[in-house]
PDB file of N, CA and C in Angstrom:
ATOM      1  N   UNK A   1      -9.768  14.654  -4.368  1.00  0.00           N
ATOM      2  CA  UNK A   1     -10.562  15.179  -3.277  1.00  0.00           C
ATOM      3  C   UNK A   1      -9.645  15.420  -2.085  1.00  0.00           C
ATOM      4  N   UNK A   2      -9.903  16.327  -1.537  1.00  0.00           N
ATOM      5  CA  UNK A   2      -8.872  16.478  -0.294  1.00  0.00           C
ATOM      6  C   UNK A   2     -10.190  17.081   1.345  1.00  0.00           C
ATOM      7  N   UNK A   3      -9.467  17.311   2.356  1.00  0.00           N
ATOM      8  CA  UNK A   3     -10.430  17.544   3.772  1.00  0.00           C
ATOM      9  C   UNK A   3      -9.318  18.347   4.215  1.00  0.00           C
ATOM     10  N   UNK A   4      -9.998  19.454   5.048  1.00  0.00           N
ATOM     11  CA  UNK A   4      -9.464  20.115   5.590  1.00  0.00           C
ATOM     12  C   UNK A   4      -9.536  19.997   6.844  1.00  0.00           C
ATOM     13  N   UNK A   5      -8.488  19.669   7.731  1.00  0.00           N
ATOM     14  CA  UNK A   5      -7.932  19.716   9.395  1.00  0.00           C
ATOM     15  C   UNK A   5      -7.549  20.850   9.916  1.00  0.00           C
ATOM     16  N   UNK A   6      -8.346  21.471  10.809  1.00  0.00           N
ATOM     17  CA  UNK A   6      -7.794  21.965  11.656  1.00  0.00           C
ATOM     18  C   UNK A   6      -7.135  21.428  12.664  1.00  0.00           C
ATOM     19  N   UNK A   7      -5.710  21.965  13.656  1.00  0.00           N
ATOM     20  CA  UNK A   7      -5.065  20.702  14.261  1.00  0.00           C
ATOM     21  C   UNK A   7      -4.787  22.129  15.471  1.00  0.00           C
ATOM     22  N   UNK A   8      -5.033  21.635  16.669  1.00  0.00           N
ATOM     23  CA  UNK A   8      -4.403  22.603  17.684  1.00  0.00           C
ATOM     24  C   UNK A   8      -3.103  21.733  18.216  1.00  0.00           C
ATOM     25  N   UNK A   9      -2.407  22.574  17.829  1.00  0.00           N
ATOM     26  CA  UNK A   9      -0.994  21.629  18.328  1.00  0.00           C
ATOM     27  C   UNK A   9      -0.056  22.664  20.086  1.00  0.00           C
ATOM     28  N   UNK A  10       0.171  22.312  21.049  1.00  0.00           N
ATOM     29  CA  UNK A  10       0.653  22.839  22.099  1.00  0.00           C
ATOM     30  C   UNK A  10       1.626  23.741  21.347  1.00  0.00           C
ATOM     31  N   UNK A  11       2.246  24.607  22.111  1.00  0.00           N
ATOM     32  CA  UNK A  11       3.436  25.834  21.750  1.00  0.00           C
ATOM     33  C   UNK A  11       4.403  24.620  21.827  1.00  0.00           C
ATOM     34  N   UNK A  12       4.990  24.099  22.193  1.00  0.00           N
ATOM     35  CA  UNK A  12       6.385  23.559  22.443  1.00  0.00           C
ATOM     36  C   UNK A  12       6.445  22.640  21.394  1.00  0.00           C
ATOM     37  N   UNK A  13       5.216  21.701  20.584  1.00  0.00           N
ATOM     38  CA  UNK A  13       5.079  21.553  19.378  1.00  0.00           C
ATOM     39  C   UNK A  13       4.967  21.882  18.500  1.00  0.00           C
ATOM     40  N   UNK A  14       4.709  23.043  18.143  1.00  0.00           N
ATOM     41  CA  UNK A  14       4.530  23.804  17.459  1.00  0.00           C
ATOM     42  C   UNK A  14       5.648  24.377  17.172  1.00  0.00           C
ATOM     43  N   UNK A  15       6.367  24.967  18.075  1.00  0.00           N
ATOM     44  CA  UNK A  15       7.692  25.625  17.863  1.00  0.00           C
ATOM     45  C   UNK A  15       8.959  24.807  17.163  1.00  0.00           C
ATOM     46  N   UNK A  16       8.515  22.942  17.788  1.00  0.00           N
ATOM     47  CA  UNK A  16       9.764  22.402  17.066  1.00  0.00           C
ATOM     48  C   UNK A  16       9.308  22.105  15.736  1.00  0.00           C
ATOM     49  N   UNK A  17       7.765  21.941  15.105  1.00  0.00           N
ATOM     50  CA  UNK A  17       7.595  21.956  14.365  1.00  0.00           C
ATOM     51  C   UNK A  17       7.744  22.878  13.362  1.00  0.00           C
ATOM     52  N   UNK A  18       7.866  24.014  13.389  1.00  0.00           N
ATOM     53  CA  UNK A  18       8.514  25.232  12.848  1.00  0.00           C
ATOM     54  C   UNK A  18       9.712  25.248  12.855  1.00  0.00           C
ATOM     55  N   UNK A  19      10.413  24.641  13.520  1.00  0.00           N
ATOM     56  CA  UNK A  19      12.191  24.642  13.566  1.00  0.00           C
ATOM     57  C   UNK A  19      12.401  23.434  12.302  1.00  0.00           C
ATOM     58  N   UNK A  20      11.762  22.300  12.560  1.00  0.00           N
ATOM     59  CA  UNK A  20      11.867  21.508  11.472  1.00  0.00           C
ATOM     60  C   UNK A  20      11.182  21.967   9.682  1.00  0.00           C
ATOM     61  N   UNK A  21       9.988  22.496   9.670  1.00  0.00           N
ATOM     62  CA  UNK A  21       9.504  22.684   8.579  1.00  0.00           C
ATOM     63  C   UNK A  21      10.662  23.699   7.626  1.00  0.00           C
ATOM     64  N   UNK A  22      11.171  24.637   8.474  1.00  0.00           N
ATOM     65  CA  UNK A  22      12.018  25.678   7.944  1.00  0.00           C
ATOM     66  C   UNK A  22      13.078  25.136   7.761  1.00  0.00           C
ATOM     67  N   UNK A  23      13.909  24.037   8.726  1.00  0.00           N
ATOM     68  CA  UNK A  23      15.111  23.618   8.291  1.00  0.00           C
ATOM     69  C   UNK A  23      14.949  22.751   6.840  1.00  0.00           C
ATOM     70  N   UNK A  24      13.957  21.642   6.550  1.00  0.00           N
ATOM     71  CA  UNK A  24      13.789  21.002   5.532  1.00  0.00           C
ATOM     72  C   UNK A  24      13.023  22.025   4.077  1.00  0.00           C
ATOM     73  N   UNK A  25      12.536  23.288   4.055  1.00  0.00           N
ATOM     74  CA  UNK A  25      12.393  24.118   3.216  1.00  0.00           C
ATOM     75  C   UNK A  25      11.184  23.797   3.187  1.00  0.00           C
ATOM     76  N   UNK A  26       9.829  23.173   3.926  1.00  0.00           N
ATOM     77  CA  UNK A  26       8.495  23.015   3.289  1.00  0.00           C
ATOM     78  C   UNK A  26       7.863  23.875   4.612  1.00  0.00           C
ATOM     79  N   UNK A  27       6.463  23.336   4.421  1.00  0.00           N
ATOM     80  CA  UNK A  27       5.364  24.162   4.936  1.00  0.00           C
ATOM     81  C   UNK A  27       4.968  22.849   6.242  1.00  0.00           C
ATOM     82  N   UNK A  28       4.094  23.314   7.135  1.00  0.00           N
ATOM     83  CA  UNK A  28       3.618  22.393   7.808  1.00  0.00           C
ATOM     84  C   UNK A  28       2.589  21.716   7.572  1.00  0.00           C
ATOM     85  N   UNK A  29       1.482  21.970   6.870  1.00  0.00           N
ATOM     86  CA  UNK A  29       0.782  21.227   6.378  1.00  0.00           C
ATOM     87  C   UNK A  29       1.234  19.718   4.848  1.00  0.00           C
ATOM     88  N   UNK A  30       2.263  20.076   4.383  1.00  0.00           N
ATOM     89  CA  UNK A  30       3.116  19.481   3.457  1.00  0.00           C
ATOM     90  C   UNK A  30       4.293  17.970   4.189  1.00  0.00           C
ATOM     91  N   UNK A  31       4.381  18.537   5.403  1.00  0.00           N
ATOM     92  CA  UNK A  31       5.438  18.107   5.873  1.00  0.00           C
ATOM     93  C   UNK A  31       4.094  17.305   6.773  1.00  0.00           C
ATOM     94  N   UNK A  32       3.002  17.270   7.053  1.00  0.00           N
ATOM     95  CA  UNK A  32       2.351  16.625   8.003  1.00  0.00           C
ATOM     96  C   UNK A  32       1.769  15.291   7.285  1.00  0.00           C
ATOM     97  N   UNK A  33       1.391  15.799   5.855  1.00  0.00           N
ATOM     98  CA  UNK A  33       0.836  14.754   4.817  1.00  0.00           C
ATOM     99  C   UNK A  33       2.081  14.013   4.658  1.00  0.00           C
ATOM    100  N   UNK A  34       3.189  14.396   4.350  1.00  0.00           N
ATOM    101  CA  UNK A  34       4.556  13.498   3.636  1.00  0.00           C
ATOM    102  C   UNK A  34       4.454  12.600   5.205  1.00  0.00           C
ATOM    103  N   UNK A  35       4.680  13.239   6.381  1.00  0.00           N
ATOM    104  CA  UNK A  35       5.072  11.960   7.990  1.00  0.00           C
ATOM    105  C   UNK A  35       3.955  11.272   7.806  1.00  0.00           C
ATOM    106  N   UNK A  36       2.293  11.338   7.275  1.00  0.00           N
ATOM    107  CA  UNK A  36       1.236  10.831   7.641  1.00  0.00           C
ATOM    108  C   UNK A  36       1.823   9.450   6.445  1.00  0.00           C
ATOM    109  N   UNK A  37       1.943   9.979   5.351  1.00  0.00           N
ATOM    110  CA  UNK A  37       1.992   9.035   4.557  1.00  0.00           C
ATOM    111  C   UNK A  37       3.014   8.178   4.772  1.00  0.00           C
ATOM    112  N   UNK A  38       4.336   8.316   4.753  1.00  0.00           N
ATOM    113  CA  UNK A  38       5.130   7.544   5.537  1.00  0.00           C
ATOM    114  C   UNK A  38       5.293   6.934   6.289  1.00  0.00           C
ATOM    115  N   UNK A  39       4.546   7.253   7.022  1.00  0.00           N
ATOM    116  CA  UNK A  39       4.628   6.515   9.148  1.00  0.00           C
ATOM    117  C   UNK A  39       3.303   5.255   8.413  1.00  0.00           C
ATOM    118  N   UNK A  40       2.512   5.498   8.083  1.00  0.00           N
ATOM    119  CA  UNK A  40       1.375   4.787   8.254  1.00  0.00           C
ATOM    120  C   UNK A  40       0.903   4.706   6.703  1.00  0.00           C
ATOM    121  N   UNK A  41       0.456   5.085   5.573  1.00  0.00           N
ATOM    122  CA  UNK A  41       0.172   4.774   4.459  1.00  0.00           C
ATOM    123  C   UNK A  41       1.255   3.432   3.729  1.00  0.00           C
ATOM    124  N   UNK A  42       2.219   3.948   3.725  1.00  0.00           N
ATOM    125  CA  UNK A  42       3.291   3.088   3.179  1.00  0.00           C
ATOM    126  C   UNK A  42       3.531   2.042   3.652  1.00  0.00           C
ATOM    127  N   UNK A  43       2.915   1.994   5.157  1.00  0.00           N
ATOM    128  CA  UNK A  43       3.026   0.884   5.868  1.00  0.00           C
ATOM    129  C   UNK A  43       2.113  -0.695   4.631  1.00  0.00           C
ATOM    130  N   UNK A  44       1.501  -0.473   4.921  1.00  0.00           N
ATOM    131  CA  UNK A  44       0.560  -1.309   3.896  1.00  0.00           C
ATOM    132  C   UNK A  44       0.617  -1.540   3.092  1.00  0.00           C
ATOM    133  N   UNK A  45       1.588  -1.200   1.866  1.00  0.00           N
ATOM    134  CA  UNK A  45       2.349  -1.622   0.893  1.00  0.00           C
ATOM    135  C   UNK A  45       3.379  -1.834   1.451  1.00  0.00           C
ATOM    136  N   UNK A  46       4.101  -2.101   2.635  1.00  0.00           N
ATOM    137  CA  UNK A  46       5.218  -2.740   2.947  1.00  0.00           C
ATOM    138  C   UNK A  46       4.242  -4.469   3.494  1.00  0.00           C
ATOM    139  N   UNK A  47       3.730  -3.995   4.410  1.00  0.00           N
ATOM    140  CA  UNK A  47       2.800  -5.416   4.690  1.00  0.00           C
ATOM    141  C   UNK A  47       2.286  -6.215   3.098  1.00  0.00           C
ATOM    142  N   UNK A  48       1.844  -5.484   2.662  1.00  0.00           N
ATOM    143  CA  UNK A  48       1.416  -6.649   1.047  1.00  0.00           C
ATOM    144  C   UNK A  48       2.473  -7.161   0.515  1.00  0.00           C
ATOM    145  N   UNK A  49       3.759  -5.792   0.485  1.00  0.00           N
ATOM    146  CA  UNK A  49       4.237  -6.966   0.075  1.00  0.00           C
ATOM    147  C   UNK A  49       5.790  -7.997   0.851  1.00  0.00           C
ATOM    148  N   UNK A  50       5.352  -7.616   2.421  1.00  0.00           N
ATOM    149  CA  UNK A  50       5.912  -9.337   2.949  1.00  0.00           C
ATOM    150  C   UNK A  50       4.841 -10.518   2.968  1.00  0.00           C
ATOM    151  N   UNK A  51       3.735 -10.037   2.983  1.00  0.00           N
ATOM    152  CA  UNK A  51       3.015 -10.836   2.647  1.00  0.00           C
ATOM    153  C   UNK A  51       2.901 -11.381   0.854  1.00  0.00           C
ATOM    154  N   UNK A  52       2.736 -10.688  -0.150  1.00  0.00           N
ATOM    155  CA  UNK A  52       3.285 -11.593  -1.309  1.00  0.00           C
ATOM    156  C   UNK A  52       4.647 -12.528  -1.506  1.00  0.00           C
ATOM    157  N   UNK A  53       6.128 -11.740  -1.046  1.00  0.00           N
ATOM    158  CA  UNK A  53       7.091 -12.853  -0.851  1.00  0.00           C
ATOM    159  C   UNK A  53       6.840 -14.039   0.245  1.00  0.00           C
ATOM    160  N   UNK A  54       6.049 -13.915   1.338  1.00  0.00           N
ATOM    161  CA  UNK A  54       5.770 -15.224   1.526  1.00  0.00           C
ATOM    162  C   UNK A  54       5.114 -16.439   1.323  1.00  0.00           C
ATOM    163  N   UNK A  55       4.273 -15.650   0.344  1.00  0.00           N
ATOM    164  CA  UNK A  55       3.456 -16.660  -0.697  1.00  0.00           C
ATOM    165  C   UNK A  55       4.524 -17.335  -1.745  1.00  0.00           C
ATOM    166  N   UNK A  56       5.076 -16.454  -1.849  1.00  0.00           N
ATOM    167  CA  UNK A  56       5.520 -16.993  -3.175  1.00  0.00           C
ATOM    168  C   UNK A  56       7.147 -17.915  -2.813  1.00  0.00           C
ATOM    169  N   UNK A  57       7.420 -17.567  -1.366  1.00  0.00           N
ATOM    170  CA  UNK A  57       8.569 -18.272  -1.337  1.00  0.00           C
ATOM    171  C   UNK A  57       7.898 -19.548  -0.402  1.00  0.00           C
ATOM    172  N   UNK A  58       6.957 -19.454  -0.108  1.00  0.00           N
ATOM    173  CA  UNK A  58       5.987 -21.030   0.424  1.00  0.00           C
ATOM    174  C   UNK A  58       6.071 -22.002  -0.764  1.00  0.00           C
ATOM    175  N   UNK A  59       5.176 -21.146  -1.942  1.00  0.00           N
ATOM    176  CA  UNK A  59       4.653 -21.531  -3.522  1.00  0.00           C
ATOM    177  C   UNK A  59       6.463 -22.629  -3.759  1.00  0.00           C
ATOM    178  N   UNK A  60       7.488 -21.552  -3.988  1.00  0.00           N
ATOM    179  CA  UNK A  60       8.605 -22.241  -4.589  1.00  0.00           C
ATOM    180  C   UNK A  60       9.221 -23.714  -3.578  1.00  0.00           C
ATOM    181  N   UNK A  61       8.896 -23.960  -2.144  1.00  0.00           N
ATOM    182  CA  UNK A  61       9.432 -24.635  -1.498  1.00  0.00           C
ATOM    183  C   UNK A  61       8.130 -25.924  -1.011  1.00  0.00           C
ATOM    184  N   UNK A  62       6.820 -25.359  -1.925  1.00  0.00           N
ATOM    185  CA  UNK A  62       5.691 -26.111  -1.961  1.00  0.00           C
ATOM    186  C   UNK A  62       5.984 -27.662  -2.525  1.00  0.00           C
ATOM    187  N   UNK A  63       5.357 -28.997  -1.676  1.00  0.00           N
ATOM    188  CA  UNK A  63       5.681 -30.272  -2.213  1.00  0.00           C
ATOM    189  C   UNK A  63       4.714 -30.514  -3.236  1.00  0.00           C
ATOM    190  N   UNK A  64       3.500 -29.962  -3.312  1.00  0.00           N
ATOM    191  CA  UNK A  64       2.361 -30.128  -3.893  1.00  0.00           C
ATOM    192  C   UNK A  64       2.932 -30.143  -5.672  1.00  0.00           C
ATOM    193  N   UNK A  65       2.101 -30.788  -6.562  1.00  0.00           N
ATOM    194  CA  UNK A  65       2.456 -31.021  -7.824  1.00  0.00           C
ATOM    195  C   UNK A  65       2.454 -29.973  -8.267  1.00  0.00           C
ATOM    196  N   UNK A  66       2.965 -29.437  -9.646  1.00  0.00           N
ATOM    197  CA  UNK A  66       2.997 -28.450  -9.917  1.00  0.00           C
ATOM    198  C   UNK A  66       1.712 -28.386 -11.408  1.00  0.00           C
ATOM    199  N   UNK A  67       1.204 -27.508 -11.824  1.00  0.00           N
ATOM    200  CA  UNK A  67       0.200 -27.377 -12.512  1.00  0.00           C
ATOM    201  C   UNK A  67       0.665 -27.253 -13.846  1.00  0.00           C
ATOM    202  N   UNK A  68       0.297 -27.727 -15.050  1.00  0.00           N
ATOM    203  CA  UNK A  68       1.277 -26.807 -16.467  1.00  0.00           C
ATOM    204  C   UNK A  68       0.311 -26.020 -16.472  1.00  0.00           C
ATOM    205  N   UNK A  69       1.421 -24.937 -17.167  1.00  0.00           N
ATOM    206  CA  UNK A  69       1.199 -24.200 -17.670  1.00  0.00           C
ATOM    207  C   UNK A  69      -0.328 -23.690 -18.876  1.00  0.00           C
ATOM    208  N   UNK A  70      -0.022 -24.847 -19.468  1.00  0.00           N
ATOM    209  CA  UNK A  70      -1.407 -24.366 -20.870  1.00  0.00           C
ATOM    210  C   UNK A  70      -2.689 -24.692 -19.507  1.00  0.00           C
ATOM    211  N   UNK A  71      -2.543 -25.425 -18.605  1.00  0.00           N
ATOM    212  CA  UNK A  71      -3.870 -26.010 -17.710  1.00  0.00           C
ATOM    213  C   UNK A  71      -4.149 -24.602 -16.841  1.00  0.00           C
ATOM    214  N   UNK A  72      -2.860 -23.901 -16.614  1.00  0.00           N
ATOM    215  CA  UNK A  72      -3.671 -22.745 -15.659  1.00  0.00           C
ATOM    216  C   UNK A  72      -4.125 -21.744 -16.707  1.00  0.00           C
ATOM    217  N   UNK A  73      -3.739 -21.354 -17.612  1.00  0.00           N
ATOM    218  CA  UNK A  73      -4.265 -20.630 -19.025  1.00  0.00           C
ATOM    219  C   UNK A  73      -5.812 -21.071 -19.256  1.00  0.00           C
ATOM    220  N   UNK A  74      -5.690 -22.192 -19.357  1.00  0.00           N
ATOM    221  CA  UNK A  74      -7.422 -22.467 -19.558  1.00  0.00           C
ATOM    222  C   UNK A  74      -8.262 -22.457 -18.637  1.00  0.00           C
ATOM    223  N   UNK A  75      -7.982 -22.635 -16.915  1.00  0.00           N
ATOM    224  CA  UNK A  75      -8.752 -22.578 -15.825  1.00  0.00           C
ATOM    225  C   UNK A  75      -9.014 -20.881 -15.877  1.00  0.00           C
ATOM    226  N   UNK A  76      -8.148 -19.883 -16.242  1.00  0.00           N
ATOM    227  CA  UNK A  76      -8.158 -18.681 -16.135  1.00  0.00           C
ATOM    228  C   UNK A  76      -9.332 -18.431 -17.277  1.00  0.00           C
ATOM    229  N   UNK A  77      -9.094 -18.773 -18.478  1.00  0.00           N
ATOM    230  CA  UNK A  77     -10.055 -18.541 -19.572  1.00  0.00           C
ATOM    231  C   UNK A  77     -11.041 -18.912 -18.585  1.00  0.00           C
ATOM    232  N   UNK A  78     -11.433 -19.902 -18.715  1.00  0.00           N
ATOM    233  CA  UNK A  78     -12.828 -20.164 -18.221  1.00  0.00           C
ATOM    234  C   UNK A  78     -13.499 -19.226 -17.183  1.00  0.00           C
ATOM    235  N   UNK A  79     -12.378 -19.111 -16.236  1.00  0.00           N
ATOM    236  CA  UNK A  79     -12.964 -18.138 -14.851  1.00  0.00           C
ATOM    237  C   UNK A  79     -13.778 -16.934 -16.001  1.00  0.00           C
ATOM    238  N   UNK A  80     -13.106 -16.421 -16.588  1.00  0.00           N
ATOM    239  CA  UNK A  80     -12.999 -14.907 -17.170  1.00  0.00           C
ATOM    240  C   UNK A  80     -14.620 -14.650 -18.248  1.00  0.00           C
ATOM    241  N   UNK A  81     -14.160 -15.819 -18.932  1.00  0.00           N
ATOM    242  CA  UNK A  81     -15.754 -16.122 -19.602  1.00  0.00           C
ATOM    243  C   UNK A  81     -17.087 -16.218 -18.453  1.00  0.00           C
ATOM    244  N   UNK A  82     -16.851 -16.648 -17.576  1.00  0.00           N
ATOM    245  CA  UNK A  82     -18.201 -17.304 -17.566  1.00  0.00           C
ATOM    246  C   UNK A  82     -18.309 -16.038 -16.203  1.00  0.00           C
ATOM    247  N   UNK A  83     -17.709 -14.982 -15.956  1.00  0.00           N
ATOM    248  CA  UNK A  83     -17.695 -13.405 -15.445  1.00  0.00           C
ATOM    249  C   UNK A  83     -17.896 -12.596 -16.557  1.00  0.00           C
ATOM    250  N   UNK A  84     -17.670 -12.465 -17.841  1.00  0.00           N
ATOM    251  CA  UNK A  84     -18.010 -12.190 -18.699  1.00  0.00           C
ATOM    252  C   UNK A  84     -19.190 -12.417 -18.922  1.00  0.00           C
ATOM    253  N   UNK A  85     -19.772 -13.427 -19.159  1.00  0.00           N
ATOM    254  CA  UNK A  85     -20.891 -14.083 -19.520  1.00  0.00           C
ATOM    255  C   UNK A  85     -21.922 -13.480 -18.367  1.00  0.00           C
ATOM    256  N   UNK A  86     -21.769 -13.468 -16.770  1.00  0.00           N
ATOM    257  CA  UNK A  86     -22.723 -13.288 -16.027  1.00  0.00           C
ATOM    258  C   UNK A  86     -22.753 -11.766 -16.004  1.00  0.00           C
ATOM    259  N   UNK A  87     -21.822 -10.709 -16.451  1.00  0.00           N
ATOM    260  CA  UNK A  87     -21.872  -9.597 -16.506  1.00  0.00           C
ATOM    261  C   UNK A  87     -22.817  -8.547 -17.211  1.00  0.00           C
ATOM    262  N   UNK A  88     -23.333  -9.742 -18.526  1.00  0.00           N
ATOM    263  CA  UNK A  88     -23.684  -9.176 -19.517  1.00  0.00           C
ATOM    264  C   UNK A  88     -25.109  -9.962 -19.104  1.00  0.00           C
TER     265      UNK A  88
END
């Protein structure tokens, strides 16, 4: 799905924006989605993931006991069944 923008941009923006679109070989609407996504989309997969390495480098420097393995396998089964189970 996509939306269409109209954008009134001043002459003096416009003009450097045309100096740039032509030097890099694209269009301005192309070149507005690629800065949108960059500046700000990507942002948020950069935030998730400093936020996952700090979980996980908390997790490794954590005093708390550590869980085995077959015990988180079966807490997971269970979660999964009994979402299963209420699904149906």
């Amino acid at each position: 799905m996509s939306a269409t923008l109209n954008l009134v941009l001043p002459d003096n923006i416009n003009q450097k924006l045309e100096h740039i679109v032509a030097k890099h070989g694209t269009n301005k609407a192309d070149f507005i989605i690629e800065l949108l996504t960059h500046q700000f989309f990507d942002t948020e997969e950069a935030d998730y993931d400093a936020w996952f390495r700090e979980k996980v480098e908390a997790a490794l420097h954590s005093t708390k006991p550590a869980i085995p393995h077959d015990e988180v396998v079966a807490r997971v089964r269970h979660k999964l069944a009994a979402r299963v189970q209420n699904a149906g």
